[in-house]
Protein backbone atom coordinates (compact mmCIF):
# COMPACT_ATOMS: atom_id res chain seq x y z
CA UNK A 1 33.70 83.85 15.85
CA UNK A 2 35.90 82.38 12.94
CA UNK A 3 36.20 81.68 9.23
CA UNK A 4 36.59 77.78 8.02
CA UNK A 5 38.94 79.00 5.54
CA UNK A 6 40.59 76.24 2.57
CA UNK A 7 44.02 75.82 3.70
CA UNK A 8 47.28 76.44 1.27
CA UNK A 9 47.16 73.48 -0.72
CA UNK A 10 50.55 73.22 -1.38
CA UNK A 11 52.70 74.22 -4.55
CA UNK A 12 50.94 74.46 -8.21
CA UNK A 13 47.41 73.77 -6.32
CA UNK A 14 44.92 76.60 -6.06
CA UNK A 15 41.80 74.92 -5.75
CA UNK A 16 40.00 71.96 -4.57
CA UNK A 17 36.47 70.49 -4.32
CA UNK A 18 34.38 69.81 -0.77
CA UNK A 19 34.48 66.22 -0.92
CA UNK A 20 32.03 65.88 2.17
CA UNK A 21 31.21 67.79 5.52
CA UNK A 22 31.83 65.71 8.90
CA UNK A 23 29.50 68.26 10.83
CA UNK A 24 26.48 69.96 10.24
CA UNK A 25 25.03 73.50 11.69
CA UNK A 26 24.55 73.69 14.73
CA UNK A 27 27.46 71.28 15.77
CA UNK A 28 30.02 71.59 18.59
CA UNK A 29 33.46 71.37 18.05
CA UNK A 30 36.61 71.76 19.32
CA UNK A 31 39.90 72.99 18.16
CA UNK A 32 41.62 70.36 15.61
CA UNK A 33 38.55 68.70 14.94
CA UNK A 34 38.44 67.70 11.35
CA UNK A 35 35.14 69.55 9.44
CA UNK A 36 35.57 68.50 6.09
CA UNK A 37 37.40 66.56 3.72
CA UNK A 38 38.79 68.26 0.34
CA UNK A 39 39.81 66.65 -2.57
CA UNK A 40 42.01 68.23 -4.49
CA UNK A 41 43.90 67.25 -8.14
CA UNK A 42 46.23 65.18 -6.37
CA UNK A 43 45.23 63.89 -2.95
CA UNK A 44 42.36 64.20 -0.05
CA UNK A 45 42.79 67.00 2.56
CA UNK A 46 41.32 67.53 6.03
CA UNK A 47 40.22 71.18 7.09
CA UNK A 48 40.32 71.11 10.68
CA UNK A 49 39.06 73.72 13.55
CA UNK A 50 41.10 76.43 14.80
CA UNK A 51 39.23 77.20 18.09
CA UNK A 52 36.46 75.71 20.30
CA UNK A 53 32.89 76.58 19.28
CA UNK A 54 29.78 75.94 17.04
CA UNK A 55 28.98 75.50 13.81
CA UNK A 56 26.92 78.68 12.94
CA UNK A 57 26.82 78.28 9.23
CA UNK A 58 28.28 76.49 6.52
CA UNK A 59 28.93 79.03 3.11
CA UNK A 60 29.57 76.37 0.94
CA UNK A 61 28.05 73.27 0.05
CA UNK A 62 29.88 69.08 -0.64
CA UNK A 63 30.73 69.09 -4.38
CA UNK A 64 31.57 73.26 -4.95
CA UNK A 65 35.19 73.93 -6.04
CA UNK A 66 36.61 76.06 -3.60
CA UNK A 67 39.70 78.92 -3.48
CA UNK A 68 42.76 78.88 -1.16
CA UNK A 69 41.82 81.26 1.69
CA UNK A 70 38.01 80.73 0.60
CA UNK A 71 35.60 81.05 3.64
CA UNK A 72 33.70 77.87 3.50
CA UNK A 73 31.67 77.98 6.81
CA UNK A 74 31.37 79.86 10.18
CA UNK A 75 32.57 78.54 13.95
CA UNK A 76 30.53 80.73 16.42
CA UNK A 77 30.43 80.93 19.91
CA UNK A 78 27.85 78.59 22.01
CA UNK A 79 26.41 81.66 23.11
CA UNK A 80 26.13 83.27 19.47
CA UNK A 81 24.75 80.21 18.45
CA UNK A 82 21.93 79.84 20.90
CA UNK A 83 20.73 83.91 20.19
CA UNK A 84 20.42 83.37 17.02
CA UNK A 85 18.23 79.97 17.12
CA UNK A 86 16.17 82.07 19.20
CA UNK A 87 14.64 83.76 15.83
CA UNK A 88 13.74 80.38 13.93
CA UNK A 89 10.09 79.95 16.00
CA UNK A 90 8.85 82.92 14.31
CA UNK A 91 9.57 81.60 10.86
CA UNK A 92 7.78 78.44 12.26
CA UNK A 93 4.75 80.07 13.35
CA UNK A 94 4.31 81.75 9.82
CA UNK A 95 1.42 81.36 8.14
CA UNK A 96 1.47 77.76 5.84
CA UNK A 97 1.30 78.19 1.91
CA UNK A 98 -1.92 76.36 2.40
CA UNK A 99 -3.63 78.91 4.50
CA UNK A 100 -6.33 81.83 2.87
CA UNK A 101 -4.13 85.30 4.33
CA UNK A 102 -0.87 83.38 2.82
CA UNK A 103 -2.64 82.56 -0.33
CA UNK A 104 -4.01 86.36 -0.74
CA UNK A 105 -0.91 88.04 0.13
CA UNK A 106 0.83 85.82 -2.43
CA UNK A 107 -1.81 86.36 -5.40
CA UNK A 108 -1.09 90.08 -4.50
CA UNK A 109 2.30 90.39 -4.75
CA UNK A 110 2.34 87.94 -7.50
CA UNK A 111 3.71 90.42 -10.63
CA UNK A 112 6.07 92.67 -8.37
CA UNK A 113 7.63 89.61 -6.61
CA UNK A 114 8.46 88.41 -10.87
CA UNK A 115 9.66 91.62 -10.98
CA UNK A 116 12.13 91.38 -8.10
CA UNK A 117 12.97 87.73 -8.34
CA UNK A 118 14.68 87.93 -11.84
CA UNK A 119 17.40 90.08 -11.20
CA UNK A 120 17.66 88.40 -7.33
CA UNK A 121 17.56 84.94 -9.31
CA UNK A 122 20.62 86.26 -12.36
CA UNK A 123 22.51 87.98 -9.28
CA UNK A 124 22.94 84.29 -7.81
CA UNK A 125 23.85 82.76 -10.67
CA UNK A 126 26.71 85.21 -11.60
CA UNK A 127 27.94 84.66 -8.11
CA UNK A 128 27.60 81.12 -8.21
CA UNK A 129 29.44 81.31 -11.87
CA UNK A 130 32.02 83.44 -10.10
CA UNK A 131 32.85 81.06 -7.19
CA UNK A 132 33.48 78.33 -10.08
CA UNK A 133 36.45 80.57 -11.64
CA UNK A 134 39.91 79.50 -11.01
CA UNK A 135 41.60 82.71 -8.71
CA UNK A 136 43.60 83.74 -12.03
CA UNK A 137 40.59 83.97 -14.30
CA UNK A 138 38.91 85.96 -11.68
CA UNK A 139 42.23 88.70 -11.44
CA UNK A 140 41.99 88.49 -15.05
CA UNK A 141 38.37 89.33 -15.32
CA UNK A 142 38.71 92.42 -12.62
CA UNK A 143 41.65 93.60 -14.72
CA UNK A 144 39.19 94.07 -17.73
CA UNK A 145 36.06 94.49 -16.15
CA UNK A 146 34.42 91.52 -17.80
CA UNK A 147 31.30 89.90 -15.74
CA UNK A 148 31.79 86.41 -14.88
CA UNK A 149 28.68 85.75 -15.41
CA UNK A 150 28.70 86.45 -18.96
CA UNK A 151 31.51 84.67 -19.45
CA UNK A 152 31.13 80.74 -20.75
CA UNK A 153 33.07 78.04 -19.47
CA UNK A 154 35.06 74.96 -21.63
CA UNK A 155 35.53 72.54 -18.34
CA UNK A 156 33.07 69.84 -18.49
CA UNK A 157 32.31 70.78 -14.89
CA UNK A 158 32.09 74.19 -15.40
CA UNK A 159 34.97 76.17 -13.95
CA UNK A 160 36.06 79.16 -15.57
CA UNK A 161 39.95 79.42 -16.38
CA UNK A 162 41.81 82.30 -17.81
CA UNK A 163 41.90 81.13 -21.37
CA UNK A 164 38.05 81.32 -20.63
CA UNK A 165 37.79 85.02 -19.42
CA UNK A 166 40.60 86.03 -22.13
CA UNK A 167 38.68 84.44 -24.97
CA UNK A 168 35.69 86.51 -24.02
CA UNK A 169 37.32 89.85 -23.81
CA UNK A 170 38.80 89.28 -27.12
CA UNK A 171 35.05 89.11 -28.83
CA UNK A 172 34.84 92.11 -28.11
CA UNK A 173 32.31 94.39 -26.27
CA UNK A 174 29.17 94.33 -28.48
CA UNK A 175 29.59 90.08 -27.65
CA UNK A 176 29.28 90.92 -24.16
CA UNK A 177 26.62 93.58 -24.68
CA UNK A 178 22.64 91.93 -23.61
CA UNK A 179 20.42 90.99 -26.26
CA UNK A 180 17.60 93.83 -26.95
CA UNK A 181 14.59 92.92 -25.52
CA UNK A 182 12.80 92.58 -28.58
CA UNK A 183 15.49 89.19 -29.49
CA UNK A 184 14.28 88.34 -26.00
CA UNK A 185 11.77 85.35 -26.69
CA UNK A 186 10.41 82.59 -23.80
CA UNK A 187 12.15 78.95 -23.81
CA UNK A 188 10.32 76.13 -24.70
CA UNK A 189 8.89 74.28 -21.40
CA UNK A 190 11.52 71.80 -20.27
CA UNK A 191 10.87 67.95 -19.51
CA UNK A 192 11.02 67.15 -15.73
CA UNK A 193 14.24 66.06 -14.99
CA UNK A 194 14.77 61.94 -14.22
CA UNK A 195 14.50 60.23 -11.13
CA UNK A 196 18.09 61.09 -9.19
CA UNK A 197 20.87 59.47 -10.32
CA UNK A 198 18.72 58.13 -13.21
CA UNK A 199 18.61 59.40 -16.88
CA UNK A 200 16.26 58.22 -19.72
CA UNK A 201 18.51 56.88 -22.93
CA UNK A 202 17.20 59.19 -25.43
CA UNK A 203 17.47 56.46 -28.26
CA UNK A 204 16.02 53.10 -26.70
CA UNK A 205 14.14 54.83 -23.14
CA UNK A 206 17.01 52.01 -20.98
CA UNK A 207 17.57 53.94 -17.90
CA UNK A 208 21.72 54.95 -17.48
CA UNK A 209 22.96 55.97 -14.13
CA UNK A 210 24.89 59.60 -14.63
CA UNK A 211 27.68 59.85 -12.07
CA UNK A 212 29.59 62.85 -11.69
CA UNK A 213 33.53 62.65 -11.99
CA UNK A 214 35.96 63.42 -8.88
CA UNK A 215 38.23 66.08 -9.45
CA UNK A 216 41.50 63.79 -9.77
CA UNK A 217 39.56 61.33 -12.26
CA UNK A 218 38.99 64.62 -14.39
CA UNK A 219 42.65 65.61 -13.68
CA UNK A 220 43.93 62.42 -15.03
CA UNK A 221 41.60 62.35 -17.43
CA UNK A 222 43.19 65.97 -18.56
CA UNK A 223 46.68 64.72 -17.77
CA UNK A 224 46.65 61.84 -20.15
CA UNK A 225 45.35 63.68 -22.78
CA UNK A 226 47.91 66.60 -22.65
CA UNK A 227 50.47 64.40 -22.29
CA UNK A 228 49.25 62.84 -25.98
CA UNK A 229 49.17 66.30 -27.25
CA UNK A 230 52.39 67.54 -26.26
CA UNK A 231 54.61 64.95 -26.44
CA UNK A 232 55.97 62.82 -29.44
CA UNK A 233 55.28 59.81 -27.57
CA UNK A 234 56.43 56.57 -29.05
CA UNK A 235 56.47 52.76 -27.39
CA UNK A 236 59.25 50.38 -27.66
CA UNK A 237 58.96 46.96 -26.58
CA UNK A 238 61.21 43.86 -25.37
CA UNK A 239 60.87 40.87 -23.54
CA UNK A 240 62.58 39.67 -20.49
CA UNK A 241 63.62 36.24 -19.48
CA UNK A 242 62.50 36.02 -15.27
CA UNK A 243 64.07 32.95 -14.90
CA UNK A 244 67.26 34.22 -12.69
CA UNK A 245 65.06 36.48 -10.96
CA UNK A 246 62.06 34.28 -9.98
CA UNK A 247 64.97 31.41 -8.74
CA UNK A 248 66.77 34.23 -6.17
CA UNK A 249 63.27 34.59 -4.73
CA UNK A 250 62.91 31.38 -4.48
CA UNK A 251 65.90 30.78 -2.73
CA UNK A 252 66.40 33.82 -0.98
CA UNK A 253 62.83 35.14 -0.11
CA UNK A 254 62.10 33.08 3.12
CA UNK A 255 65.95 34.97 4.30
CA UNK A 256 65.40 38.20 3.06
CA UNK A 257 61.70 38.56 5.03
CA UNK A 258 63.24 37.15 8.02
CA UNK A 259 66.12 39.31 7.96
CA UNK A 260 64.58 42.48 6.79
CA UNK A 261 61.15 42.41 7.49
CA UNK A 262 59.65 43.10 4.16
CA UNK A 263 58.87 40.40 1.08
CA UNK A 264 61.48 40.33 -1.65
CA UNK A 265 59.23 41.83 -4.78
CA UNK A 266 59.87 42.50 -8.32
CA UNK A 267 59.91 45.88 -8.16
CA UNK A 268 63.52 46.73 -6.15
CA UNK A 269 64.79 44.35 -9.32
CA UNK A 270 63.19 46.94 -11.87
CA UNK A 271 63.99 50.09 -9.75
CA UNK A 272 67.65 48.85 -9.90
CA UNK A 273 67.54 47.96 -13.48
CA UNK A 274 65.67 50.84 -14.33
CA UNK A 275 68.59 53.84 -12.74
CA UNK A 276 71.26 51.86 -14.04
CA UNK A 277 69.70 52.27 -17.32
CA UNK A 278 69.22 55.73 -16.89
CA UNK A 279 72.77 56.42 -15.62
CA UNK A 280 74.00 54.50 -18.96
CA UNK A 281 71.36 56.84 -21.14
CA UNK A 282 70.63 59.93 -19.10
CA UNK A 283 68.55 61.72 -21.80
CA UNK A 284 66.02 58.97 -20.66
CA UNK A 285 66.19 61.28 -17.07
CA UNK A 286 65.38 64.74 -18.55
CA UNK A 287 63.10 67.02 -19.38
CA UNK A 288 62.17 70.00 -21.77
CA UNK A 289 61.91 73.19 -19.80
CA UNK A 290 61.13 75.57 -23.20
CA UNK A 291 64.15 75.46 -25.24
CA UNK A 292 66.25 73.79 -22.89
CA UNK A 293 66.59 70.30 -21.75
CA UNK A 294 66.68 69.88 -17.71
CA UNK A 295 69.49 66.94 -17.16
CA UNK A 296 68.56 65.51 -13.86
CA UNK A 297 71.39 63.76 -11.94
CA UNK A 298 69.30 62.10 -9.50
CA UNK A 299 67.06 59.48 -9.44
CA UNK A 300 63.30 59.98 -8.04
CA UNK A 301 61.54 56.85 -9.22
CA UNK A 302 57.44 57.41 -9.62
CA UNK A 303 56.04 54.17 -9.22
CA UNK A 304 52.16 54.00 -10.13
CA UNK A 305 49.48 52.56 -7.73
CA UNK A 306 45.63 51.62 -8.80
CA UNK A 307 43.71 53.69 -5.58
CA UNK A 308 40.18 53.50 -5.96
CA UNK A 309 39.81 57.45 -6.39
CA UNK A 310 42.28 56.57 -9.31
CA UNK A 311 45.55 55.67 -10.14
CA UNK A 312 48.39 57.66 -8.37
CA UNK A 313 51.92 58.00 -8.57
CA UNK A 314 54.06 58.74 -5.08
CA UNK A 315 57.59 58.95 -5.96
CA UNK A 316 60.69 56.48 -4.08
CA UNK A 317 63.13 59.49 -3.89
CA UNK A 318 67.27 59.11 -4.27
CA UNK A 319 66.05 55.46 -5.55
CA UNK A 320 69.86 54.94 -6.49
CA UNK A 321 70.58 55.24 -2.91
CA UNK A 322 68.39 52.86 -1.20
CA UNK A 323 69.41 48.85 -0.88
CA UNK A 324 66.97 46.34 -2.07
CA UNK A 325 65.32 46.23 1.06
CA UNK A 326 64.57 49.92 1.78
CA UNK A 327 62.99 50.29 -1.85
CA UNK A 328 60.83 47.50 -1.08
CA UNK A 329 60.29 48.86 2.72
CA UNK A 330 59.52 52.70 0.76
CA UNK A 331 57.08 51.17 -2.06
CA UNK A 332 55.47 49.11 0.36
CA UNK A 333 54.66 52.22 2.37
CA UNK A 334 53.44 54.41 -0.37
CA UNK A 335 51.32 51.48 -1.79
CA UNK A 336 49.79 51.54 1.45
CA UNK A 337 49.15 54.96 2.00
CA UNK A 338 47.90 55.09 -2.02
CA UNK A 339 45.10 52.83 -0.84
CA UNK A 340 44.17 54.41 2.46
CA UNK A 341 44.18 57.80 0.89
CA UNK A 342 46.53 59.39 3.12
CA UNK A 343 49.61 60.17 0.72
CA UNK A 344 50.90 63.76 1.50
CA UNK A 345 51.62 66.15 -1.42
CA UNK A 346 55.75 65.99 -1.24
CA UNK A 347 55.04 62.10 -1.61
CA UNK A 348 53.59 63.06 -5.15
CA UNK A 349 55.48 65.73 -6.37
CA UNK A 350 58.28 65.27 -8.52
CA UNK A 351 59.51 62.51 -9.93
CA UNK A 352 62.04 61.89 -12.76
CA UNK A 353 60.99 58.30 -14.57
CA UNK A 354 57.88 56.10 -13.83
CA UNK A 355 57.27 52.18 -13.92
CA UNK A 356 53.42 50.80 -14.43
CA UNK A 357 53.45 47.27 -13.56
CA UNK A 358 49.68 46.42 -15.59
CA UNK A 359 51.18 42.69 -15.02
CA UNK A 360 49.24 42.54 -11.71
CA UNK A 361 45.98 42.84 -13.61
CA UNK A 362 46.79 40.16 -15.80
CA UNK A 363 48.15 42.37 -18.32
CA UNK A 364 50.10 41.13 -21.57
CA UNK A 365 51.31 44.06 -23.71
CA UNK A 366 50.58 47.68 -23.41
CA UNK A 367 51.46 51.39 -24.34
CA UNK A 368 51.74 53.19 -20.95
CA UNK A 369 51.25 56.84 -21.61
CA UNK A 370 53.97 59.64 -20.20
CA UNK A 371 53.25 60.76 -16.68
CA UNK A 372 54.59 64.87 -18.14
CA UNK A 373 57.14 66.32 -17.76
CA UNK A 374 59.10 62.55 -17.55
CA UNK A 375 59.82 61.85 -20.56
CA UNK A 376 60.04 58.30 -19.97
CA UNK A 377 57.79 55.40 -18.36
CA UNK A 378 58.40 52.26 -18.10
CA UNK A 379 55.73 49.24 -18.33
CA UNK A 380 55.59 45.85 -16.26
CA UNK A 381 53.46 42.98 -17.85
CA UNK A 382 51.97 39.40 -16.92
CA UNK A 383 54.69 36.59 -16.09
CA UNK A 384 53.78 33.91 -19.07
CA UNK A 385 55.49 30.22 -19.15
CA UNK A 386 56.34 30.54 -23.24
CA UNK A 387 58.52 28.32 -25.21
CA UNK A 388 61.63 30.01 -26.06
CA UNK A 389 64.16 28.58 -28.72
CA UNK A 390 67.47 27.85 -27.13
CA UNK A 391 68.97 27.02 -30.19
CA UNK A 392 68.10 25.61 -33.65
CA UNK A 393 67.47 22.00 -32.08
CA UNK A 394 65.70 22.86 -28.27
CA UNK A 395 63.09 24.58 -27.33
CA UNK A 396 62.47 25.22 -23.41
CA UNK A 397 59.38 27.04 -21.60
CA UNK A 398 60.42 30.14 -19.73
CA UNK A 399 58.70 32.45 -17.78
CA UNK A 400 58.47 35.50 -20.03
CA UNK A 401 57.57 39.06 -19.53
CA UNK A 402 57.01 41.84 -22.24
CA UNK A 403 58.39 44.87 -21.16
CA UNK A 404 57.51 48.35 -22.80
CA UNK A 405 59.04 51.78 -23.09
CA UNK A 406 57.16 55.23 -24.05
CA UNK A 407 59.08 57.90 -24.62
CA UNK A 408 59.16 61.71 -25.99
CA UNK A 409 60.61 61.12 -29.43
CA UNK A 410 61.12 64.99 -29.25
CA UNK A 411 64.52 64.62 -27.03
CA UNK A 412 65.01 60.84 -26.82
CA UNK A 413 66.31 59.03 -30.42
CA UNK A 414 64.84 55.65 -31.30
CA UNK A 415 68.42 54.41 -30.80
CA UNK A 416 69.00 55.18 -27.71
CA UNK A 417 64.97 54.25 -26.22
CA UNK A 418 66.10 50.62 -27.50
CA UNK A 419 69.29 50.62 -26.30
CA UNK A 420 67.89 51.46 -23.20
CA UNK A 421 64.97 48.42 -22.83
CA UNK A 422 67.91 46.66 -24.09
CA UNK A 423 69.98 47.61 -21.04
CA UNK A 424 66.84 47.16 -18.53
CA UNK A 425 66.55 43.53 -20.26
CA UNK A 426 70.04 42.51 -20.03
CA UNK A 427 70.17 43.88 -15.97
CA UNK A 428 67.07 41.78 -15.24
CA UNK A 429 68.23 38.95 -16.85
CA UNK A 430 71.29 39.01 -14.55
CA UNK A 431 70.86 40.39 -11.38
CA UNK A 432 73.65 40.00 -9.97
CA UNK A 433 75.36 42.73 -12.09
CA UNK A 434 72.34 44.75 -10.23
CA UNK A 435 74.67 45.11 -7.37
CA UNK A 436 77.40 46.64 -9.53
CA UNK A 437 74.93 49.42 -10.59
CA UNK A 438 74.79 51.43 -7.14
């Protein structure tokens, strides 16, 4: 017999969430079949078997958040397995509620079993309040000898977190002491709850459909918000003439593919631009680390992908190294592995500057918002034909795109975020001079 134990997640990841079992009880599998899928903040994991067997019990259920090391189900032997079915046709052959001796035996016990269900019932829930607590709130809760249970939770899906736990202790023991049972009054009867997946507006009685969020929606949902509330972020914008670029793939792609295997893109043009930018204003490549500023000589480029668990961000690493072909070859494979969900962690991590290309989408002009710690993103919009003024007599139609900068005004001067975008503009504009910027 074995544990089904959550693997180590990898660095800065504690916890994750069953996505979905691939077995049930009773199953048999063998070693490195895959049991379950877990989604964690960043990717999907598989949790695989360790050893030939049967499923004998699973502990915990799709949708729980779960602990590194957690025991999340039980691989038995076949023989285990098959002694203890052997019990189950006694529970069958029990008497039905329906029946008269069940129905007496319940009216009987009916005030003692009250009496012994409460505290059975508030036992559960403290341990299911307890398996929602993040492994450092529950250290911190041991340390002080605070009850999990008592303890109330800020994350809209519940999970308990050390700011949590520490918040409680500091009310103060008579806010942790129970009510006396004189304050202890009944609660009003409660409506039956909707139809699943169905809940009544409360203003107009139109039905809404209430969907639960996946862990990485709520982690970029938390992401983007800190990132607002720590940063100074401010957006600069430009706008880039595509003409030189859009006639070298023109001329060059049907070569290029045949030669290299891969479709000349637009975004080995903006990686390129982008680091030789960066080399030309480096503060554009740090980041704050407390009271000092990290200066990053290399160049990991995050480039952001719309997956339909949510947009992700693998990162092209030593971008300044890699030929116009290889960045498209890398993207290309990260895009791909965005979409099947099947990006590993060190494909994620990291990361010094990002590019958003919204342009895809038919995007015109945005703000993108930092991906923290960068302190810099850069944003990709919709090619437009536009008429452009030559001089003070002509007027041509170019294909246009607005380009826009964030940035964290805290290390990174207005002067130099527009010099920058300047830079970017003026490398796009010419790409030759791209292949003076390795």
């Amino acid at each position: 017999m074995s544990e089904i134990k959550v693997p180590d997640l990898g660095e800065s990841i504690s916890e994750g969430t069953i996505y979905k079992w691939l077995v049930k009880e009773g199953d048999t599998v063998g070693q490195g079949d895959v049991l379950a899928e877990l989604e964690t903040d960043k990717v999907n994991l598989e949790i695989s078997a360790e050893e030939d067997g049967v499923i004998s019990s699973i502990l915990r259920q799709a949708g729980e958040n779960v602990a590194v090391g957690e025991a999340i189900g039980i691989i038995g032997s076949a023989a285990g397995a098959g002694a203890a079915s052997g019990g189950k046709p006694a529970a069958d052959n029990a008497p039905q509620s329906g029946s008269a001796p069940a129905a007496a035996a319940s009216a009987a016990a009916a005030e003692p079993a009250a009496a012994v269900t409460a505290p059975a019932a508030a036992e559960g829930a403290a341990a299911g309040t307890a398996a929602l607590a993040s492994p450092g709130a529950r250290k911190l809760a041991r340390e002080r000898g605070i009850d999990l249970g008592e303890v109330s939770a800020r994350d809209p899906i519940g999970r308990i977190g050390q700011a949590d736990v520490d918040g409680h202790g500091a009310a103060g023991p008579q806010a942790a002491a129970p009510a006396a049972p004189a304050a202890v009054r009944p609660e009003p009867a409660k409506p039956a709850p909707p139809a699943a997946g169905k809940a009544p507006h409360a203003e107009d009685g139109k039905a809404t459909e209430r969907k639960r969020m996946s862990r990485r929606r709520l982690t970029i949902a938390s992401r983007l918000v800190e990132a607002q509330q720590t940063a100074a972020m401010l957006t600069t914008f430009n706008e880039v003439d595509m003409t030189a670029i859009l006639d070298i793939r023109k001329r060059r792609k049907d070569a290029f593919k045949e030669k290299h295997e891969v479709g000349l893109g637009f975004m080995s043009f903006f990686t390129k631009a982008v680091i030789g930018a960066l080399k030309a204003y480096p503060m554009l490549n740090a980041e704050i680390d407390g009271e000092d500023l990290l200066l990053k000589k290399y160049y990991d480029i995050g480039i952001a992908v719309a997956a339909k668990e949510g947009l992700v961000v693998p990162v092209v690493r030593d971008a300044d190294r890699l030929s116009f072909p290889e960045i498209e070859r890398r993207i290309g494979e990260l895009a791909s592995k965005a979409r099947a969900n099947t990006l590993s962690l060190p494909e994620l991590q990291g990361g010094t500057f990002t590019i958003t290309n919204g342009g895809v989408f038919g995007s015109l002009l945005s703000t993108p918002i930092l991906n923290t710690p960068q302190v810099g993103i850069l944003g990709m919009h919709k090619i437009q034909l536009r008429p452009i003024a030559l001089d003070e007599e002509r007027t041509v139609n170019r294909p246009m795109m607005y380009i826009a900068l964030s940035y964290d005004h805290r290390i990174v001067d207005g002067s130099e975020a527009v010099s920058f975008l300047v830079r970017v503009k003026e490398l796009l504009e010419d790409p030759e001079s791209l292949l003076l910027e390795g």
